[in-house]
C-alpha atoms as a PDB file:
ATOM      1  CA  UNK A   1      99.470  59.099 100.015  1.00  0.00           C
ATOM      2  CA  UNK A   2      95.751  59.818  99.386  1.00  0.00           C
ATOM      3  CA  UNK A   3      94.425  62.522  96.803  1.00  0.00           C
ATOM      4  CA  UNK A   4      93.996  65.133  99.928  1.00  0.00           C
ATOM      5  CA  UNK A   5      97.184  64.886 100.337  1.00  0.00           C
ATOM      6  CA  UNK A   6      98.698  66.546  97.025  1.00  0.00           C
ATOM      7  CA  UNK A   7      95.156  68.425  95.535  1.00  0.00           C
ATOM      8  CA  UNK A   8      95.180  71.986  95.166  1.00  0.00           C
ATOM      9  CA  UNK A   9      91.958  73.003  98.007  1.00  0.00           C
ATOM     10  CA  UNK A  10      88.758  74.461  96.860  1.00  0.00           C
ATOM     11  CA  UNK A  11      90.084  77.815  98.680  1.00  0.00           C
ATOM     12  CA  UNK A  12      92.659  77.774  95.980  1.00  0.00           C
ATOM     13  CA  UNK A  13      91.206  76.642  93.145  1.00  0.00           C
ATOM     14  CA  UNK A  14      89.971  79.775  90.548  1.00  0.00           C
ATOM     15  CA  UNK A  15      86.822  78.848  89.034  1.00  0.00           C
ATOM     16  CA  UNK A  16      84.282  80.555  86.874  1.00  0.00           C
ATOM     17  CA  UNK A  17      80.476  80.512  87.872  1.00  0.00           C
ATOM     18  CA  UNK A  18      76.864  79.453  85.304  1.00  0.00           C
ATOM     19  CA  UNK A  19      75.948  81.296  83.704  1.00  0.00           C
ATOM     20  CA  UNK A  20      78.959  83.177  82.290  1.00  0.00           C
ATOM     21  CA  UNK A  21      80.602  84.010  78.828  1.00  0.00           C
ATOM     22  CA  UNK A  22      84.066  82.317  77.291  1.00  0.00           C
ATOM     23  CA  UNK A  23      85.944  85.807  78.143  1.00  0.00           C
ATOM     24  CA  UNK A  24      85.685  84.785  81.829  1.00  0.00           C
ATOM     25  CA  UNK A  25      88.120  81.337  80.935  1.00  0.00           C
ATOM     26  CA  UNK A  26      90.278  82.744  78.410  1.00  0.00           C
ATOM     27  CA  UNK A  27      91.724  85.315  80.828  1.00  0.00           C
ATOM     28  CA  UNK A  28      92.491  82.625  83.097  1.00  0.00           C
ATOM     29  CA  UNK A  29      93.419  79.824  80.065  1.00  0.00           C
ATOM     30  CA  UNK A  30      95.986  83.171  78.789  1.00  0.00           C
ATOM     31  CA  UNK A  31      97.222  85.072  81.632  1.00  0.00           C
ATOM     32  CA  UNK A  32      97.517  82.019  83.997  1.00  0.00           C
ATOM     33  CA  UNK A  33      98.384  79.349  81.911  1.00  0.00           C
ATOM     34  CA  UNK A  34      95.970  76.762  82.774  1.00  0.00           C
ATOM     35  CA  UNK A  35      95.075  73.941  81.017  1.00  0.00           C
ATOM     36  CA  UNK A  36      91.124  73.692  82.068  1.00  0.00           C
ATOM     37  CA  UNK A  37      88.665  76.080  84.460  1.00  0.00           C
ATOM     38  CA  UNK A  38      86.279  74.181  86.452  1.00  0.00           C
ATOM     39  CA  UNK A  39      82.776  75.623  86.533  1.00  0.00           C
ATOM     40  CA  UNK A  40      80.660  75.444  89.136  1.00  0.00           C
ATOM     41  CA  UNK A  41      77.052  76.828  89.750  1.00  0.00           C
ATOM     42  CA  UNK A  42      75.551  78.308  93.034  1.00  0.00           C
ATOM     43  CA  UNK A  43      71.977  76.287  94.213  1.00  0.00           C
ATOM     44  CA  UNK A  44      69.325  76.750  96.853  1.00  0.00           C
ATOM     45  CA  UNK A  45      71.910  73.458  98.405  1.00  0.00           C
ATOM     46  CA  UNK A  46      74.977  75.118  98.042  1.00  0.00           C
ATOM     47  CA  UNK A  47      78.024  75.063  95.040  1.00  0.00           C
ATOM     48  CA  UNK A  48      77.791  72.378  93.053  1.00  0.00           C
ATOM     49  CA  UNK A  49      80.119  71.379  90.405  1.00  0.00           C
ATOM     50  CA  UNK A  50      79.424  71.266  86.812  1.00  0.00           C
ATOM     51  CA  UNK A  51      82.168  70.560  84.822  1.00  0.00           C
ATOM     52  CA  UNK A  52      85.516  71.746  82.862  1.00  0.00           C
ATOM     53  CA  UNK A  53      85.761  74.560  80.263  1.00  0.00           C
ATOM     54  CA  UNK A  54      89.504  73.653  78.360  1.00  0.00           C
ATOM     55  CA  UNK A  55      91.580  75.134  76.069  1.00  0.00           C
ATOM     56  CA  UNK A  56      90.619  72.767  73.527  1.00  0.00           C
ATOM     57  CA  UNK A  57      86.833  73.388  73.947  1.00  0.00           C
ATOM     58  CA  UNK A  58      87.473  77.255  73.374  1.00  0.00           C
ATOM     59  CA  UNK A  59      89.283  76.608  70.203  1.00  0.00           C
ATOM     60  CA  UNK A  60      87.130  74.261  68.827  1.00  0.00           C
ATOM     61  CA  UNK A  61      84.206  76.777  68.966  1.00  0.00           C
ATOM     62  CA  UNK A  62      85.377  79.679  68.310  1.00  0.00           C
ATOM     63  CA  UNK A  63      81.891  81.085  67.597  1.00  0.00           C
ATOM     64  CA  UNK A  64      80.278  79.904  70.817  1.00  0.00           C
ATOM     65  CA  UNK A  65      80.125  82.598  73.666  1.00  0.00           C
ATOM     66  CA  UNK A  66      77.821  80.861  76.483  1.00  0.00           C
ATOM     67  CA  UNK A  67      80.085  79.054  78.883  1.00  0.00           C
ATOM     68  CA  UNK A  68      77.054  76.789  79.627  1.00  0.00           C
ATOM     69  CA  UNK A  69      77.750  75.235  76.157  1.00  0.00           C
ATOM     70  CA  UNK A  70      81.265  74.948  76.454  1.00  0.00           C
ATOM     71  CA  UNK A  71      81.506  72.922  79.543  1.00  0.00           C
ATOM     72  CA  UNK A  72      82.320  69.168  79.204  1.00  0.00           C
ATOM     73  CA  UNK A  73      81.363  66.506  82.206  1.00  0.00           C
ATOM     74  CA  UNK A  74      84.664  65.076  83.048  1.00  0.00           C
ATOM     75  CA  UNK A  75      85.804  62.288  85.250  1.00  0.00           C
ATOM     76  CA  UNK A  76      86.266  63.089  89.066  1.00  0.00           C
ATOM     77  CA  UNK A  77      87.652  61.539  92.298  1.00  0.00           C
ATOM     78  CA  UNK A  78      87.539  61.607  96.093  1.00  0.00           C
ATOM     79  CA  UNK A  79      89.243  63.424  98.338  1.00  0.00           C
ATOM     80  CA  UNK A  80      89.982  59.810 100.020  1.00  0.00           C
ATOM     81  CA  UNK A  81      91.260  57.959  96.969  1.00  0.00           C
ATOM     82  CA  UNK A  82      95.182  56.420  96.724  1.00  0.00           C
ATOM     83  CA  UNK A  83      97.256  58.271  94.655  1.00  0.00           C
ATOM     84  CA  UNK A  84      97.778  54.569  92.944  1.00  0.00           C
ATOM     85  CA  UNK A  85      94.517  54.598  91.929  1.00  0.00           C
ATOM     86  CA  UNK A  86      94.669  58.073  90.574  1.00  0.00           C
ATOM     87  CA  UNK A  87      96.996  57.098  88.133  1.00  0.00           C
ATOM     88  CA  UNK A  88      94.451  54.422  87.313  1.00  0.00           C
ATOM     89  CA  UNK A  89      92.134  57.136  86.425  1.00  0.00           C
ATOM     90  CA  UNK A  90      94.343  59.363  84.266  1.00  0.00           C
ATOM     91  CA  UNK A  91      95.358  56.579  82.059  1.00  0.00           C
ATOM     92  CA  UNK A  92      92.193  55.305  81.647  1.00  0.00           C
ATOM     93  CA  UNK A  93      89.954  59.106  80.914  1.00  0.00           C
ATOM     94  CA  UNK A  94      93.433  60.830  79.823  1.00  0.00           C
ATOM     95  CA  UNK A  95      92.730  63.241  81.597  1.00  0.00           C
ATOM     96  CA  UNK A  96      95.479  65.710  83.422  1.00  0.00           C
ATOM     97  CA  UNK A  97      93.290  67.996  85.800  1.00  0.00           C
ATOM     98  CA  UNK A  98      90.292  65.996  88.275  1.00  0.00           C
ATOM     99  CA  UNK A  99      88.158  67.649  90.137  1.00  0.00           C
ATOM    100  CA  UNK A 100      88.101  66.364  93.405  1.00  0.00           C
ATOM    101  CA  UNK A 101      84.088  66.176  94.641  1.00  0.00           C
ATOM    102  CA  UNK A 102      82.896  65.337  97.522  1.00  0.00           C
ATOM    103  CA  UNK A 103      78.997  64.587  97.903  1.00  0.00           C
ATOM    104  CA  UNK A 104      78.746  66.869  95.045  1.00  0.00           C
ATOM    105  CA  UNK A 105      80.879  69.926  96.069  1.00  0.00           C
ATOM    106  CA  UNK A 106      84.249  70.696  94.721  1.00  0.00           C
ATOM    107  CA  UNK A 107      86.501  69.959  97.523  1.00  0.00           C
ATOM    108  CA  UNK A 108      89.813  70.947  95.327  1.00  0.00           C
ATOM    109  CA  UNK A 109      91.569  70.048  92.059  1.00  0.00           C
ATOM    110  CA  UNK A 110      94.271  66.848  92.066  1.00  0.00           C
ATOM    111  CA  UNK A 111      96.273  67.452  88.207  1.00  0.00           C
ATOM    112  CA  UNK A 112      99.276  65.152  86.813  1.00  0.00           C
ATOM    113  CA  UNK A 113     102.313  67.894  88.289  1.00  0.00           C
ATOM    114  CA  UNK A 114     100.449  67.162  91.588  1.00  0.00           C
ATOM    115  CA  UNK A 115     101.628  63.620  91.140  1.00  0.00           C
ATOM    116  CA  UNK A 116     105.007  64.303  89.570  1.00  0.00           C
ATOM    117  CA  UNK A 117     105.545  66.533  92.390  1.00  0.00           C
ATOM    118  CA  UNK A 118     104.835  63.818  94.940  1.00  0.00           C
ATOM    119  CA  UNK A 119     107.338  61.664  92.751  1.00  0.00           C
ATOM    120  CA  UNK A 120     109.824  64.357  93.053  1.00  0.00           C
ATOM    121  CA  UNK A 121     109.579  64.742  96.643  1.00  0.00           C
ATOM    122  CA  UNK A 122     109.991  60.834  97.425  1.00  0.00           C
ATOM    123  CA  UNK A 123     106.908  60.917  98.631  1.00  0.00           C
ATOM    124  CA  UNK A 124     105.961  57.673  95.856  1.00  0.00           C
ATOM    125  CA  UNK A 125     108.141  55.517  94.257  1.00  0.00           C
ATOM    126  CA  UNK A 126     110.750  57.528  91.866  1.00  0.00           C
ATOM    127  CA  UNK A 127     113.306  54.571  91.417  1.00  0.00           C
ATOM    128  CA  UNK A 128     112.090  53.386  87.991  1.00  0.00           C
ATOM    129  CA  UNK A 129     114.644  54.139  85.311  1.00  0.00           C
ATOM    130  CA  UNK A 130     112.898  56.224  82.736  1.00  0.00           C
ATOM    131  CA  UNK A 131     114.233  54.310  79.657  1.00  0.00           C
ATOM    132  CA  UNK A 132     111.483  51.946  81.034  1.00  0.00           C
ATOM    133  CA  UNK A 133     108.683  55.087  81.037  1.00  0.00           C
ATOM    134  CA  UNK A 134     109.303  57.008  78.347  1.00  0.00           C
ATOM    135  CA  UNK A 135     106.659  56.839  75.144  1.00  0.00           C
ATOM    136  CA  UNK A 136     108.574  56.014  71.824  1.00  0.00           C
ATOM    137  CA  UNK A 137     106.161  57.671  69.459  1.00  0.00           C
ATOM    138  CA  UNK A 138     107.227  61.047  69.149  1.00  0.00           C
ATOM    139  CA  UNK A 139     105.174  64.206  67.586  1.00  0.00           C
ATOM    140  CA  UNK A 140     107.006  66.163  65.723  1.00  0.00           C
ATOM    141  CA  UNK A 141     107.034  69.690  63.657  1.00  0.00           C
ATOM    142  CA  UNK A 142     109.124  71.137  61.232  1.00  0.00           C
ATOM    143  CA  UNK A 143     110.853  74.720  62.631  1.00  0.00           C
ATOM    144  CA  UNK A 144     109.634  76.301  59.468  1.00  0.00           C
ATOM    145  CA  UNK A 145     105.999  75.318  59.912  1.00  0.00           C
ATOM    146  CA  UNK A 146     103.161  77.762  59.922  1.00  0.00           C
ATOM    147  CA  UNK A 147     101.724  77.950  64.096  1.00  0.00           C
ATOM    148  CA  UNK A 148      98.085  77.684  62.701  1.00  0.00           C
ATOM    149  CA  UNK A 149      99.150  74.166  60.677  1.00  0.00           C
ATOM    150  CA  UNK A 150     101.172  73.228  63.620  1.00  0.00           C
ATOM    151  CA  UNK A 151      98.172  74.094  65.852  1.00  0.00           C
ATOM    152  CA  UNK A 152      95.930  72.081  63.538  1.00  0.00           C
ATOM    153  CA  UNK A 153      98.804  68.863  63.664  1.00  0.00           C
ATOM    154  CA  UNK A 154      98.919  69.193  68.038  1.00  0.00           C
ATOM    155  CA  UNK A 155      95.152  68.768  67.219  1.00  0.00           C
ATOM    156  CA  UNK A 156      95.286  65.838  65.053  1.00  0.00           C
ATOM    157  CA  UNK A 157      97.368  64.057  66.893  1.00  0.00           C
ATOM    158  CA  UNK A 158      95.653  64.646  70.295  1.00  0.00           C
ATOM    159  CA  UNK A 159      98.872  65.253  72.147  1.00  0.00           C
ATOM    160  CA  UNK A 160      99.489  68.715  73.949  1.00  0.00           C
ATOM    161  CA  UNK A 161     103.245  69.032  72.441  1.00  0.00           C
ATOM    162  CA  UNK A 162     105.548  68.658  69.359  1.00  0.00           C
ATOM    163  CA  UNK A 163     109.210  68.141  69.333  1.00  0.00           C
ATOM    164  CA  UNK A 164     110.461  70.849  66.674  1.00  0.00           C
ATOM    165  CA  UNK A 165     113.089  69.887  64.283  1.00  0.00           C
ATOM    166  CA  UNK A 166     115.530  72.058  62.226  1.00  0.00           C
ATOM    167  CA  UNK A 167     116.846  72.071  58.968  1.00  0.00           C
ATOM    168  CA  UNK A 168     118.619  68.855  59.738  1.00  0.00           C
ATOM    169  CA  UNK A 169     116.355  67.071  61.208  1.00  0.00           C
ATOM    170  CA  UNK A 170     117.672  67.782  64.806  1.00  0.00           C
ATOM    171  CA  UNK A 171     116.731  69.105  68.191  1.00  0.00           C
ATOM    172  CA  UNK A 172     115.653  72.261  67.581  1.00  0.00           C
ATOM    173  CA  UNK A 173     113.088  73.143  70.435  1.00  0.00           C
ATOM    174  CA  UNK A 174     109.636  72.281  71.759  1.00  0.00           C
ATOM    175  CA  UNK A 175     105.977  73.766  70.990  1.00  0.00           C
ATOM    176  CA  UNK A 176     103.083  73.498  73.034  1.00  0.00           C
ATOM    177  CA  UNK A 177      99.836  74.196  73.214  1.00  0.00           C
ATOM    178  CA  UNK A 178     100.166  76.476  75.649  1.00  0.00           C
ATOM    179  CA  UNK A 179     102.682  78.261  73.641  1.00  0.00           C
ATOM    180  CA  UNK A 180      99.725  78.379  71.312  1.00  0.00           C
ATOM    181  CA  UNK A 181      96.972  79.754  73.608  1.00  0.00           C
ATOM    182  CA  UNK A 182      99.100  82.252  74.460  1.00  0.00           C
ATOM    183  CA  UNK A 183      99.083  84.246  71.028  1.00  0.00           C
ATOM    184  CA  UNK A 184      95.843  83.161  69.721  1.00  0.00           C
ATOM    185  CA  UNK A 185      93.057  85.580  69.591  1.00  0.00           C
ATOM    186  CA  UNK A 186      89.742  85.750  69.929  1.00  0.00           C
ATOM    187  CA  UNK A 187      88.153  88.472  67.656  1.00  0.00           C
ATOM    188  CA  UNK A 188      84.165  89.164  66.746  1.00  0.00           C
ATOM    189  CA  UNK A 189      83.504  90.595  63.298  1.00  0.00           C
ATOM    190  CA  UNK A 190      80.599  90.791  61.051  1.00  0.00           C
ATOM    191  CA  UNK A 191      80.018  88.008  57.938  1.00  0.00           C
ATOM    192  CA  UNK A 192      77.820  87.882  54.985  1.00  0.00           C
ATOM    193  CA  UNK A 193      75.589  84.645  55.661  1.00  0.00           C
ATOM    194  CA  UNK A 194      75.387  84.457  52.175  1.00  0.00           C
ATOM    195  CA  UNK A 195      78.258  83.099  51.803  1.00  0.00           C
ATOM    196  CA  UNK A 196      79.388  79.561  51.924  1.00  0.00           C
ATOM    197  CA  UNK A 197      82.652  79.178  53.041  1.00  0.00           C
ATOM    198  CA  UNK A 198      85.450  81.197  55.309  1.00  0.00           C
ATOM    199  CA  UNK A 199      87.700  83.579  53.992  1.00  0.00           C
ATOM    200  CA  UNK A 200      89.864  82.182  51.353  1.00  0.00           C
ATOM    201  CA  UNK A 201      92.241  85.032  51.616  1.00  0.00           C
ATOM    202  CA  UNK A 202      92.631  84.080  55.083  1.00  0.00           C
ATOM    203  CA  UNK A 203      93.085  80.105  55.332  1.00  0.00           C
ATOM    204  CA  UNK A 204      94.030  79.914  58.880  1.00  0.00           C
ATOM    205  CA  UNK A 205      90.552  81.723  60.736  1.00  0.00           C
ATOM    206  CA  UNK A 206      88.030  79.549  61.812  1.00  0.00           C
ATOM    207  CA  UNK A 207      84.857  81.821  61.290  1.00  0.00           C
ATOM    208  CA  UNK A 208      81.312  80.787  62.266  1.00  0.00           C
ATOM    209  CA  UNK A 209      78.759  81.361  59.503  1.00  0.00           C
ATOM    210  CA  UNK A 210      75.329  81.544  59.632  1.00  0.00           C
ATOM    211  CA  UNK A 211      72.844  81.328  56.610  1.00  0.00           C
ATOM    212  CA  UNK A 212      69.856  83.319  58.754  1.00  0.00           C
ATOM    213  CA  UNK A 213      68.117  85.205  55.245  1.00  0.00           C
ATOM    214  CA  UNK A 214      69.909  88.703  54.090  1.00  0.00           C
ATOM    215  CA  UNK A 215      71.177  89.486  57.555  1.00  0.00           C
ATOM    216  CA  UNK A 216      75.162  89.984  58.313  1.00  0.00           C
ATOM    217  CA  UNK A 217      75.763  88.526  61.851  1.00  0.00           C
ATOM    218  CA  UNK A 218      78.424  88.571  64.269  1.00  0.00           C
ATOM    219  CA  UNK A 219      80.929  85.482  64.249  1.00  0.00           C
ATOM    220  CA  UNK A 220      83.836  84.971  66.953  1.00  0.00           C
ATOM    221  CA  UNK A 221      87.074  84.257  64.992  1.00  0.00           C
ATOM    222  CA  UNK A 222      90.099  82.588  66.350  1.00  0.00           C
ATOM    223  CA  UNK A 223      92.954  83.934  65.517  1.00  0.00           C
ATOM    224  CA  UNK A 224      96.869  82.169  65.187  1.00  0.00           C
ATOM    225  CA  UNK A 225      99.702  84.299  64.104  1.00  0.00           C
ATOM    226  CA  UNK A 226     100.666  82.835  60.631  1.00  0.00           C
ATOM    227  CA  UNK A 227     104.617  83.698  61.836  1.00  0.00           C
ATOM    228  CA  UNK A 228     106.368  79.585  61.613  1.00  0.00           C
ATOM    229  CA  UNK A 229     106.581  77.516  65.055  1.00  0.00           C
ATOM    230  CA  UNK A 230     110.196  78.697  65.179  1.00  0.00           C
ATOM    231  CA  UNK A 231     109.016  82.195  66.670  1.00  0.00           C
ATOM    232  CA  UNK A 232     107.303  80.887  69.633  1.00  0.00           C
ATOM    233  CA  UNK A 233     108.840  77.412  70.270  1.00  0.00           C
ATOM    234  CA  UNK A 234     111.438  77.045  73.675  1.00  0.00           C
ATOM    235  CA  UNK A 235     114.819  76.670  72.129  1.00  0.00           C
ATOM    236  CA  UNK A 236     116.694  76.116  75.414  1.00  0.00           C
ATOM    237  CA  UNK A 237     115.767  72.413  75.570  1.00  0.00           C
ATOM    238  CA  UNK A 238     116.919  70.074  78.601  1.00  0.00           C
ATOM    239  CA  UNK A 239     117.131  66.344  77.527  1.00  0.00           C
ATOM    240  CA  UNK A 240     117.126  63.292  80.024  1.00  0.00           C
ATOM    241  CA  UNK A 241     118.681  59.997  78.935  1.00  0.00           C
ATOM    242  CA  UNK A 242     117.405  56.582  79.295  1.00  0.00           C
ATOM    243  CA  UNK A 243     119.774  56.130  82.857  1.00  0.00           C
ATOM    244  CA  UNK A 244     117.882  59.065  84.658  1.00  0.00           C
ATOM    245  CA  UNK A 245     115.256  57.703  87.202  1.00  0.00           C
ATOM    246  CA  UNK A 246     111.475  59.183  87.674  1.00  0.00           C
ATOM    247  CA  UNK A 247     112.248  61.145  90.552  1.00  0.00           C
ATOM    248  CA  UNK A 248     115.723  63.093  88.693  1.00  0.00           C
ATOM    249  CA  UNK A 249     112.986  63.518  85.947  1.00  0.00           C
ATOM    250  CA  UNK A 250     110.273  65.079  88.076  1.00  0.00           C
ATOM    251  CA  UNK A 251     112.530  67.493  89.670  1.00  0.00           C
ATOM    252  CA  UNK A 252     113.427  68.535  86.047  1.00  0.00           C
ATOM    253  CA  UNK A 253     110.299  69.090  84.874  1.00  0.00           C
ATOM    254  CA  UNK A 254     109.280  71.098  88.430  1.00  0.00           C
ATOM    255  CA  UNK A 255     112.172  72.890  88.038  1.00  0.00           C
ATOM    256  CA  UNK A 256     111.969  74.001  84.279  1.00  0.00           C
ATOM    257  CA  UNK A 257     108.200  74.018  84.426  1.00  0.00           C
ATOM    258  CA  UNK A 258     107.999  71.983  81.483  1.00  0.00           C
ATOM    259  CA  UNK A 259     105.686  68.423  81.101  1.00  0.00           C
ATOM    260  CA  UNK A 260     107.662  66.572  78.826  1.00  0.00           C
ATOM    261  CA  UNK A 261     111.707  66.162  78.377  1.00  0.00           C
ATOM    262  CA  UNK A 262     113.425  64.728  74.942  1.00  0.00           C
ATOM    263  CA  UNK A 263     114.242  61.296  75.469  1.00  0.00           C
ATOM    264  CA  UNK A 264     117.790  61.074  73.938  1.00  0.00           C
ATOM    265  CA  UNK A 265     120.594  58.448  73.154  1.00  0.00           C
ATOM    266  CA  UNK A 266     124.182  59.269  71.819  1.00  0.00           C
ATOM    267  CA  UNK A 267     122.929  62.767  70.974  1.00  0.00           C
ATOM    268  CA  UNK A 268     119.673  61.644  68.923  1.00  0.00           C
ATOM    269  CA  UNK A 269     116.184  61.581  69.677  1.00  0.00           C
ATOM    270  CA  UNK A 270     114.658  58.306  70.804  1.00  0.00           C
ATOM    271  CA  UNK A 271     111.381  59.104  72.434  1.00  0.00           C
ATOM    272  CA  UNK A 272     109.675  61.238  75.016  1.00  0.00           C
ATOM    273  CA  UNK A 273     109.065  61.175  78.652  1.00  0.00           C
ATOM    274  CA  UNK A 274     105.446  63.048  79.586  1.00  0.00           C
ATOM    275  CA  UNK A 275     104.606  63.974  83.155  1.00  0.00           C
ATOM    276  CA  UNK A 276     101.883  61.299  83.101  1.00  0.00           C
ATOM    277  CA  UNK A 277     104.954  58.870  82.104  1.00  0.00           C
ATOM    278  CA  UNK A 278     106.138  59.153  85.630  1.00  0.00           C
ATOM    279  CA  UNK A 279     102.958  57.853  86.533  1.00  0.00           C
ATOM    280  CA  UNK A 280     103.480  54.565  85.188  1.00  0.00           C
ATOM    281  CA  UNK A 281     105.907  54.020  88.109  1.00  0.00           C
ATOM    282  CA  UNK A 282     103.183  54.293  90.788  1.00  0.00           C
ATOM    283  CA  UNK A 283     100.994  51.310  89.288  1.00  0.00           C
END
């Protein structure tokens, strides 16, 4: 099965045009749910593509507005390339969502649930048990944890989820960073460039601050609820065990819309089993 085969097509594929502002992507990073817009920019030869604006770049700078500087180069691949060798290219970049470009023009968008979804479907190999998949090292946040320090630990530790645990140490949900993007908040305000440092009555908002002379300027703010993870975490968990086979776990995850299941033995959490787990099975 080839990358034409499962992409999303360019006729389907929302993108945001240069030059534009970070309003145009955070509607579609919000409202949709995506994880990454790709930008492309019109020439006297057509579209061509530029690059990806994420949810991570818009959080990161909070005080940049030109969607020119917020766009990262990112891997791509062809329309003609294996699904085998796809997974080659998301372990090795890490990346979930690659543009597919032809001689230069976006052609579509080929993202990890593209693959899982072929897995699910039998159209690749689904047989491999995913006790043999599954990633042992586990992120993890305490229920009671503040979302902007448990925004700041998804960060740290460069994975897109956290396992939340309760009072006991259990299962007690799962936060991710779309769960995240969804209540965070973009606000502009004014700042004395005078000062130093951010607000220290208000440790949780990223402010940009300028020293330009005696002038206040504007500064874009991010903004996290300071309500702990266990207001916006998914309680109703499913779990997979270590017997379950890729395919039974991609139809899960299509079916719940989730990317990652709680990898569990005798009732206890042993590890995890990401989308791009499933992938493993294809190499």
């Amino acid at each position: 099965m080839n990358v034409a085969d499962a992409m999303t097509p360019r006729s389907d594929v929302v993108t945001v045009e240069l030059p534009g502002t970070r309003d145009e992507c955070l509607e579609y990073l919000q409202d949709r749910g995506f994880s990454s817009v790709p930008v492309v920019k019109q020439t006297a030869g057509g579209e061509q593509f530029r690059g990806l604006v994420t949810r991570e770049s818009l959080i990161e700078q909070p005080d940049e507005d030109q969607l020119a500087l917020l766009v990262r180069e990112v891997p791509t691949t062809e329309s003609a390339t294996s699904l085998t060798e796809l997974a080659d290219l998301v372990f090795e970049t890490d990346e979930r969502r690659v543009p597919v470009v032809d001689d230069g023009e976006l052609v579509g968008i080929v993202t990890v649930t593209d693959v899982v979804r072929a897995i699910a479907e039998g159209e690749e190999d689904g047989d491999t048990e995913v006790g043999e998949l599954a990633t042992l090292e586990v992120n993890t946040v305490y229920q009671g944890t503040p979302l902007p320090v448990a925004e700041r630990e998804l960060y740290h530790s460069n994975v897109p989820y956290a396992v939340v645990l309760g009072e006991d140490g259990g299962l007690a949900g799962m936060l991710t960073e779309v769960d995240v993007i969804e209540v965070a908040r973009v606000v502009q305000g004014e700042d004395d460039p005078g000062d130093a440092l951010a607000n220290e009555d208000d440790e949780w908002m990223w402010e940009g601050i300028k020293a330009v002379g005696s002038r206040s300027i504007p500064t874009l703010n991010v903004e996290i609820p300071a309500e702990p993870v266990t207001e916006f975490m998914t309680a109703d968990l499913i779990t997979v065990t270590r017997q379950k086979t890729a395919r039974e776990a991609a139809q899960l995850m299509l079916s719940n819309d989730v990317e990652q299941i709680p990898l569990v033995a005798g009732g206890e959490l042993v590890g995890i089993v990401r989308d791009v787990d499933l992938l493993e099975a294809l190499r």
